[in-house]
PDB file of N, CA and C in Angstrom:
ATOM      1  N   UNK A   1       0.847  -1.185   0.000  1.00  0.00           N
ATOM      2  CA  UNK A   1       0.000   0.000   0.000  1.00  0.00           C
ATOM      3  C   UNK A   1       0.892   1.248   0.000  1.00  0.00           C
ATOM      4  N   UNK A   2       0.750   2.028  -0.904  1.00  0.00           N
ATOM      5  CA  UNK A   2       1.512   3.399  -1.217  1.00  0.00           C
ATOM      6  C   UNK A   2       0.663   4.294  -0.158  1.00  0.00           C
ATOM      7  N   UNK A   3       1.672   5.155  -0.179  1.00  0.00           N
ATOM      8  CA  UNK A   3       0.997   6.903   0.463  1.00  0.00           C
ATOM      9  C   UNK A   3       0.814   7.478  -0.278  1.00  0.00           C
ATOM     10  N   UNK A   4       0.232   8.802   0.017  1.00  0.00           N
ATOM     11  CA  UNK A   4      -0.502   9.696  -0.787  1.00  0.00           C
ATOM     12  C   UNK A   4       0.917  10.679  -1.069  1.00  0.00           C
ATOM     13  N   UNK A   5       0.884  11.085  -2.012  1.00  0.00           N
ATOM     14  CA  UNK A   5       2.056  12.614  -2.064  1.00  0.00           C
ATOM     15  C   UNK A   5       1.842  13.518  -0.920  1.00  0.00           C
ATOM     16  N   UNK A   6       2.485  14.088  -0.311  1.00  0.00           N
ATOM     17  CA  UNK A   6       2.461  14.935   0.154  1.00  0.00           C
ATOM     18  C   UNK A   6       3.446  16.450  -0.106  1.00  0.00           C
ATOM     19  N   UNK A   7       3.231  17.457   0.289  1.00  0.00           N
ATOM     20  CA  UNK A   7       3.445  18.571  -0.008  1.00  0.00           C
ATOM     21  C   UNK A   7       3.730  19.513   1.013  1.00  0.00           C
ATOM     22  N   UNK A   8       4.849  20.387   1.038  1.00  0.00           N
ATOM     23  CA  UNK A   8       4.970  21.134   2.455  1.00  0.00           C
ATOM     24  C   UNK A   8       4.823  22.673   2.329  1.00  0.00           C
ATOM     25  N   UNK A   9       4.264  23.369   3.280  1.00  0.00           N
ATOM     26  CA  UNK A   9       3.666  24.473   3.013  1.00  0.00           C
ATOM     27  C   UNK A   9       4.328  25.264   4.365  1.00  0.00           C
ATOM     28  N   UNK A  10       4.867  26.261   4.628  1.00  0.00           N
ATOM     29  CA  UNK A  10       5.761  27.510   5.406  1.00  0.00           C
ATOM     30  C   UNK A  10       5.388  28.230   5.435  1.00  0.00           C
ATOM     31  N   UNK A  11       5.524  28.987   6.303  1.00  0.00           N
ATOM     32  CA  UNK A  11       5.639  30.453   6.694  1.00  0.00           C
ATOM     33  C   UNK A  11       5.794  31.287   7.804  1.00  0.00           C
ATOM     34  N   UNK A  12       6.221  32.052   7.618  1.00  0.00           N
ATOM     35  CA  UNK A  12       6.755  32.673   8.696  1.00  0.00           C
ATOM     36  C   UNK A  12       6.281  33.743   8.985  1.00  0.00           C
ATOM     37  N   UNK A  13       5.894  34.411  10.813  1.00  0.00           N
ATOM     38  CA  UNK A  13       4.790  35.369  10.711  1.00  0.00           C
ATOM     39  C   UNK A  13       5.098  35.958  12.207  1.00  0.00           C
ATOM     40  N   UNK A  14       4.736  37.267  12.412  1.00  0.00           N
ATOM     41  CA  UNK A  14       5.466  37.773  13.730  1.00  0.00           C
ATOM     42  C   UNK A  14       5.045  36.814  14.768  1.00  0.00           C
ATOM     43  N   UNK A  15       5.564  36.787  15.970  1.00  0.00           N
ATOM     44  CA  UNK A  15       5.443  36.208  17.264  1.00  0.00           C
ATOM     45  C   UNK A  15       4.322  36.239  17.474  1.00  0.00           C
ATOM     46  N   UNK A  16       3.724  37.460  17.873  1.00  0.00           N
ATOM     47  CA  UNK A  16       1.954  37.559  18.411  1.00  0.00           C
ATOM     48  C   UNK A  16       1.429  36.403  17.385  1.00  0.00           C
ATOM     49  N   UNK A  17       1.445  36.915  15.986  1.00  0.00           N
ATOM     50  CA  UNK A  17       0.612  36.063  15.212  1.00  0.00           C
ATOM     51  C   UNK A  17       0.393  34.528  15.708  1.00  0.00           C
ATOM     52  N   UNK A  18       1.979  34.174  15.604  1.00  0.00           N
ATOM     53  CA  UNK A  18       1.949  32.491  16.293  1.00  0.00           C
ATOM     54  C   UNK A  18       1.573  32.007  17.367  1.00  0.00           C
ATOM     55  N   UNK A  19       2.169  33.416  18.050  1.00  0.00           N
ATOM     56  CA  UNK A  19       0.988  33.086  19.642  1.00  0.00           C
ATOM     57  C   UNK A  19      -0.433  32.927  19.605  1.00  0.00           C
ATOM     58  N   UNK A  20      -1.287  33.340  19.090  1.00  0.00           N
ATOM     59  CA  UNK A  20      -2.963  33.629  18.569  1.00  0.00           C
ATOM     60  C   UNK A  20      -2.749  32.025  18.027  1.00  0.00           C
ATOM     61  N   UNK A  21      -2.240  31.905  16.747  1.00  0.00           N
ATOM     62  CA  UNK A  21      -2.429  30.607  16.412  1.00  0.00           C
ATOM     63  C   UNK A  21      -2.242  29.556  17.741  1.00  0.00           C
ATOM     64  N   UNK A  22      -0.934  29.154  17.768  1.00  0.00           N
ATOM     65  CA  UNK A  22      -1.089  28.120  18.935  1.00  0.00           C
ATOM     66  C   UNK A  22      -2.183  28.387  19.926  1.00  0.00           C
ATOM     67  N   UNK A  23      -2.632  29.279  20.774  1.00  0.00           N
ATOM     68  CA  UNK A  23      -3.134  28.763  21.584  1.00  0.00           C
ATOM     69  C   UNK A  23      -4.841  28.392  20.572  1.00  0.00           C
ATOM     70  N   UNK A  24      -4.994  29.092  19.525  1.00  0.00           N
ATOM     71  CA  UNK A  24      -6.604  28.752  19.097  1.00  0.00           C
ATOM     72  C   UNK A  24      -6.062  27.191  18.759  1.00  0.00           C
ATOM     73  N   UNK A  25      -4.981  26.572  17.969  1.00  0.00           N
ATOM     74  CA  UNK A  25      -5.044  25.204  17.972  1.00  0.00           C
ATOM     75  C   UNK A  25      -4.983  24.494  19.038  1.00  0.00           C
ATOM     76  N   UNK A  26      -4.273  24.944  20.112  1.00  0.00           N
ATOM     77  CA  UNK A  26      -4.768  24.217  21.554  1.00  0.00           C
ATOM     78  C   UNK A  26      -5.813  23.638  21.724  1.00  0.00           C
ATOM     79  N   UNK A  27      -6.526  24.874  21.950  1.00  0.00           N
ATOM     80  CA  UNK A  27      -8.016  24.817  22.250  1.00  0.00           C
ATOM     81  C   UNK A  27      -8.597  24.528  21.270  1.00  0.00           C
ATOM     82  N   UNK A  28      -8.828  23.793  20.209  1.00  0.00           N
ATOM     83  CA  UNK A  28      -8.991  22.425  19.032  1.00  0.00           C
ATOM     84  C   UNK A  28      -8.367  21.348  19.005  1.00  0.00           C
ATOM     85  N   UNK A  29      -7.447  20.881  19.913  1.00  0.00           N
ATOM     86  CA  UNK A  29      -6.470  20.154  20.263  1.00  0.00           C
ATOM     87  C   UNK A  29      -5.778  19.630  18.959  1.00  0.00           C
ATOM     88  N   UNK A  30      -5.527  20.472  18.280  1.00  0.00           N
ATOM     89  CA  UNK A  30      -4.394  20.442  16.853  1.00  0.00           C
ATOM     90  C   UNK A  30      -3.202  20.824  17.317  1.00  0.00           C
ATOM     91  N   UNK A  31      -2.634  20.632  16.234  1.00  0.00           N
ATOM     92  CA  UNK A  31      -0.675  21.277  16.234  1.00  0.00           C
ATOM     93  C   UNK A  31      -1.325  22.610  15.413  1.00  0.00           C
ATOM     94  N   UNK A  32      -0.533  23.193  15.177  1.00  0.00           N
ATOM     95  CA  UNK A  32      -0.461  24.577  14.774  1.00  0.00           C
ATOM     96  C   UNK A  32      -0.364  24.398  13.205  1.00  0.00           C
ATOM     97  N   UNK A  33       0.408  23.469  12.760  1.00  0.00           N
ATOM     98  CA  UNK A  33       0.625  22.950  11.102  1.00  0.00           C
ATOM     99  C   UNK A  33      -1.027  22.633  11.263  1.00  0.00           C
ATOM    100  N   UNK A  34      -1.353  21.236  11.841  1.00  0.00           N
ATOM    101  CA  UNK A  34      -2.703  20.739  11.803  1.00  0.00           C
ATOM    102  C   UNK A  34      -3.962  21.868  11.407  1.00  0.00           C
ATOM    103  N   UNK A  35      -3.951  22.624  12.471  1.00  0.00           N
ATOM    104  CA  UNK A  35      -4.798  23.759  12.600  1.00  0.00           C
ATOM    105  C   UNK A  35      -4.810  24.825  11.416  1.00  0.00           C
ATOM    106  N   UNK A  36      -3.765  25.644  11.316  1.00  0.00           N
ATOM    107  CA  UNK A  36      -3.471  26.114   9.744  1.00  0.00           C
ATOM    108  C   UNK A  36      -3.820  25.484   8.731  1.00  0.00           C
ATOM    109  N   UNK A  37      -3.600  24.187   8.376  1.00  0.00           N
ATOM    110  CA  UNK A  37      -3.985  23.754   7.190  1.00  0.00           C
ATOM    111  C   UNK A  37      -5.854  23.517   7.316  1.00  0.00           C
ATOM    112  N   UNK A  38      -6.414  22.983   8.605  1.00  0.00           N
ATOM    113  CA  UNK A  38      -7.440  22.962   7.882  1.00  0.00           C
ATOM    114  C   UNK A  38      -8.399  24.260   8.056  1.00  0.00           C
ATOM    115  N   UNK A  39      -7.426  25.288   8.702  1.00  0.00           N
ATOM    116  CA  UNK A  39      -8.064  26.864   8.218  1.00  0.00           C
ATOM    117  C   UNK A  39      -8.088  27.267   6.917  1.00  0.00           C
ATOM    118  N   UNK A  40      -7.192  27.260   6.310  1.00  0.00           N
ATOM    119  CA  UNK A  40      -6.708  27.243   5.118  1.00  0.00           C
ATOM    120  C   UNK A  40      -7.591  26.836   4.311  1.00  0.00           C
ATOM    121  N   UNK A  41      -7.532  25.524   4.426  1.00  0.00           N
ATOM    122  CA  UNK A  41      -8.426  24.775   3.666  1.00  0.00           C
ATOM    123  C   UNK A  41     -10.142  24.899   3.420  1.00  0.00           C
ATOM    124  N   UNK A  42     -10.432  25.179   4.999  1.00  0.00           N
ATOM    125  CA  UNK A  42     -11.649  25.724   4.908  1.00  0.00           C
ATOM    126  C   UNK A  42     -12.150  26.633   4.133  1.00  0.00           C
ATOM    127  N   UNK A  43     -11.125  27.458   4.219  1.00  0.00           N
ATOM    128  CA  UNK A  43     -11.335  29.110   3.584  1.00  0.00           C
ATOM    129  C   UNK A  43     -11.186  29.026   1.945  1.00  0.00           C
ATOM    130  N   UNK A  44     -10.159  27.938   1.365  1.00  0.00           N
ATOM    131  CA  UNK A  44     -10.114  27.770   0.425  1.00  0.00           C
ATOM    132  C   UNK A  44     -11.186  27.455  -0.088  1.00  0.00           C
ATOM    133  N   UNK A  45     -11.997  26.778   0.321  1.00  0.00           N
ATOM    134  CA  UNK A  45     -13.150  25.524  -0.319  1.00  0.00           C
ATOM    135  C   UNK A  45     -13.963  26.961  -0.156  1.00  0.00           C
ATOM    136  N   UNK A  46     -14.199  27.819   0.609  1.00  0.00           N
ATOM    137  CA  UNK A  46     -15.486  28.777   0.717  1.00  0.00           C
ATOM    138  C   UNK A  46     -14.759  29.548  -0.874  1.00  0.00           C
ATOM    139  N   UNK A  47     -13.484  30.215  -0.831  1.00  0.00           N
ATOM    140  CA  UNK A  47     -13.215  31.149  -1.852  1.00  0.00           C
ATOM    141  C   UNK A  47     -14.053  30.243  -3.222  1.00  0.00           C
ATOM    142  N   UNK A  48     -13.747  29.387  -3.163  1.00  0.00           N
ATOM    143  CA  UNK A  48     -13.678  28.796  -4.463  1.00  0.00           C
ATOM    144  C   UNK A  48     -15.464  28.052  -5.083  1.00  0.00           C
ATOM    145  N   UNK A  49     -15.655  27.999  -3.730  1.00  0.00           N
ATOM    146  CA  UNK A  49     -16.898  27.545  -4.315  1.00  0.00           C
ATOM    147  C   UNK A  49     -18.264  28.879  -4.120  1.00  0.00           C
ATOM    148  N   UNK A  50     -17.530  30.216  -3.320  1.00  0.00           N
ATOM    149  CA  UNK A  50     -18.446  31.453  -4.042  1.00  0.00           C
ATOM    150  C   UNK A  50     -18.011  31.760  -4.921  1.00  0.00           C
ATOM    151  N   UNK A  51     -16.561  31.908  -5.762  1.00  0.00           N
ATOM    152  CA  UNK A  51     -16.473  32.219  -6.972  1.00  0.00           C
ATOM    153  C   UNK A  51     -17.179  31.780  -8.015  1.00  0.00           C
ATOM    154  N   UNK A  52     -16.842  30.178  -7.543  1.00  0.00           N
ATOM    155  CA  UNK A  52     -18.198  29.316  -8.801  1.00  0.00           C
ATOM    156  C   UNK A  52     -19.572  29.529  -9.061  1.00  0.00           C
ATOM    157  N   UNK A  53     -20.223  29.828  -7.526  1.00  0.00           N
ATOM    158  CA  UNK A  53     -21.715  29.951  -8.219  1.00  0.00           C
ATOM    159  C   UNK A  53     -21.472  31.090  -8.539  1.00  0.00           C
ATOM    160  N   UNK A  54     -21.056  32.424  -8.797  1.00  0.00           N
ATOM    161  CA  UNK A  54     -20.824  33.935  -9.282  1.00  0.00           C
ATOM    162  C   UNK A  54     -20.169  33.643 -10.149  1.00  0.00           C
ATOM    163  N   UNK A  55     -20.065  32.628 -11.190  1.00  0.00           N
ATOM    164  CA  UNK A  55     -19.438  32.498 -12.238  1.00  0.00           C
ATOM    165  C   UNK A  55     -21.035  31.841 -13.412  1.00  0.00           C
ATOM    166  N   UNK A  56     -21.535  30.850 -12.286  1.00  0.00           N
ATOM    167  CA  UNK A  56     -22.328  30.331 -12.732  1.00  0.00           C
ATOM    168  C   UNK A  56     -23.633  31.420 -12.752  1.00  0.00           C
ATOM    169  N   UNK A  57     -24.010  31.893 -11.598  1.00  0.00           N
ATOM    170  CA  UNK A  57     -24.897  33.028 -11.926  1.00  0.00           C
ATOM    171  C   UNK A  57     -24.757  33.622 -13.246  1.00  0.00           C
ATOM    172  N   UNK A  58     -23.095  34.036 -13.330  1.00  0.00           N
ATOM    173  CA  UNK A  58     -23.680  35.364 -14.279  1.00  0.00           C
ATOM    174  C   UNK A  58     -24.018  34.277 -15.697  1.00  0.00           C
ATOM    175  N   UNK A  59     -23.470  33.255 -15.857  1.00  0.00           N
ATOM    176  CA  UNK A  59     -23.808  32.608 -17.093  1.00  0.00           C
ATOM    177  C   UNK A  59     -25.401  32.159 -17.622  1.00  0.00           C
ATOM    178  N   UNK A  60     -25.967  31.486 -16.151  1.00  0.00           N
ATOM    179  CA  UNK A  60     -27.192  31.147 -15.691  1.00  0.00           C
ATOM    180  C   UNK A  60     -28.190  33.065 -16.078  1.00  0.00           C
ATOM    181  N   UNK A  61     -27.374  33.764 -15.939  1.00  0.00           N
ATOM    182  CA  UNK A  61     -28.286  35.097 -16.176  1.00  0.00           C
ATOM    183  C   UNK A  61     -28.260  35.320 -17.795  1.00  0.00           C
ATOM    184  N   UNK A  62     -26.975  35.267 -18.095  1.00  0.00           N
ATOM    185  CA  UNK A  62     -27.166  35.688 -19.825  1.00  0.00           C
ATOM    186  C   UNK A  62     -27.562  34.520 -20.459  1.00  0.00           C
ATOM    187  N   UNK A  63     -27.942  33.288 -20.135  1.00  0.00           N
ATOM    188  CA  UNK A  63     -29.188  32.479 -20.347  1.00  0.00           C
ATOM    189  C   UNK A  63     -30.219  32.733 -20.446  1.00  0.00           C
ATOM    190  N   UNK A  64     -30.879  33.317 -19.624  1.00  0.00           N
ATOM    191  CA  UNK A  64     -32.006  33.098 -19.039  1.00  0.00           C
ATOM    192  C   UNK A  64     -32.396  34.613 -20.230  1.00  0.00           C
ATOM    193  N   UNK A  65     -31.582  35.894 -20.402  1.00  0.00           N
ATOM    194  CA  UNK A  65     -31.635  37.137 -21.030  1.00  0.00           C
ATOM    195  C   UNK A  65     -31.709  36.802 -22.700  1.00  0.00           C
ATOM    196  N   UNK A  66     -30.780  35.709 -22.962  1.00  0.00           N
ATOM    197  CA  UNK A  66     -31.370  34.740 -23.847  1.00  0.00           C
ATOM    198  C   UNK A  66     -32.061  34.081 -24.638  1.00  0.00           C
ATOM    199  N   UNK A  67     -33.295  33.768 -23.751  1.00  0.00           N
ATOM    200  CA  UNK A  67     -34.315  33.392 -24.154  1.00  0.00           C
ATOM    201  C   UNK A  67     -35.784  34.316 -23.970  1.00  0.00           C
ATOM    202  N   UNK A  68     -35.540  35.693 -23.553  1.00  0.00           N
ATOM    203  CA  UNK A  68     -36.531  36.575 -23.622  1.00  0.00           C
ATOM    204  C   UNK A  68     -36.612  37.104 -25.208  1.00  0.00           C
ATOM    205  N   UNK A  69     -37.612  37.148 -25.655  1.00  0.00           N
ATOM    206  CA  UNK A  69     -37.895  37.499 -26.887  1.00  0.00           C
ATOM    207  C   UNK A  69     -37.276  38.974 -27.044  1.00  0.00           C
ATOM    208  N   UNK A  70     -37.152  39.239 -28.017  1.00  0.00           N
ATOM    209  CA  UNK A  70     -36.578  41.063 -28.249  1.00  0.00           C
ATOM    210  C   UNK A  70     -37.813  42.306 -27.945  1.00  0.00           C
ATOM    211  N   UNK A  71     -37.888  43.131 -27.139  1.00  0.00           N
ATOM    212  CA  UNK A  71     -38.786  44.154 -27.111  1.00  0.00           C
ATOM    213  C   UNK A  71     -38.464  44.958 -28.135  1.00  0.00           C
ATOM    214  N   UNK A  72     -39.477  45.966 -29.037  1.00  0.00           N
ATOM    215  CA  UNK A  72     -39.251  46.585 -29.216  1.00  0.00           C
ATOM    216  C   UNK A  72     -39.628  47.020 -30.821  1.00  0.00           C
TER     217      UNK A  72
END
């Protein structure tokens, strides 16, 4: 049985910042990598899936503008 790829992700960020992080992953009982990534991730999946329906709207609209007969 193989593993999955994995991939490593950094960064570096003032003290306070890391302080705020660790203790909110504490109190989720994550590591701080743990915790970051599935913030991250969360936030990713929201960016990406309001971009889509606001992609799909506007297409779903000049559809719909489409099929209205011409006034006029």
């Amino acid at each position: 049985m193989g593993t999955a790829k994995q991939d490593r992700i950094g960064a570096r960020v003032p003290h306070e910042v890391y302080t705020t992080l660790y203790r909110a992953a504490g109190l989720t009982g994550a590591t701080v990598n743990q915790f970051l990534v599935q913030s991250a991730l969360k936030e990713a999946h929201a960016v990406i899936e309001r971009e889509e329906l606001t992609r799909l709207m506007s297409r779903d609209w000049s559809w719909l503008i489409g099929l209205m007969p011409n006034c006029g």
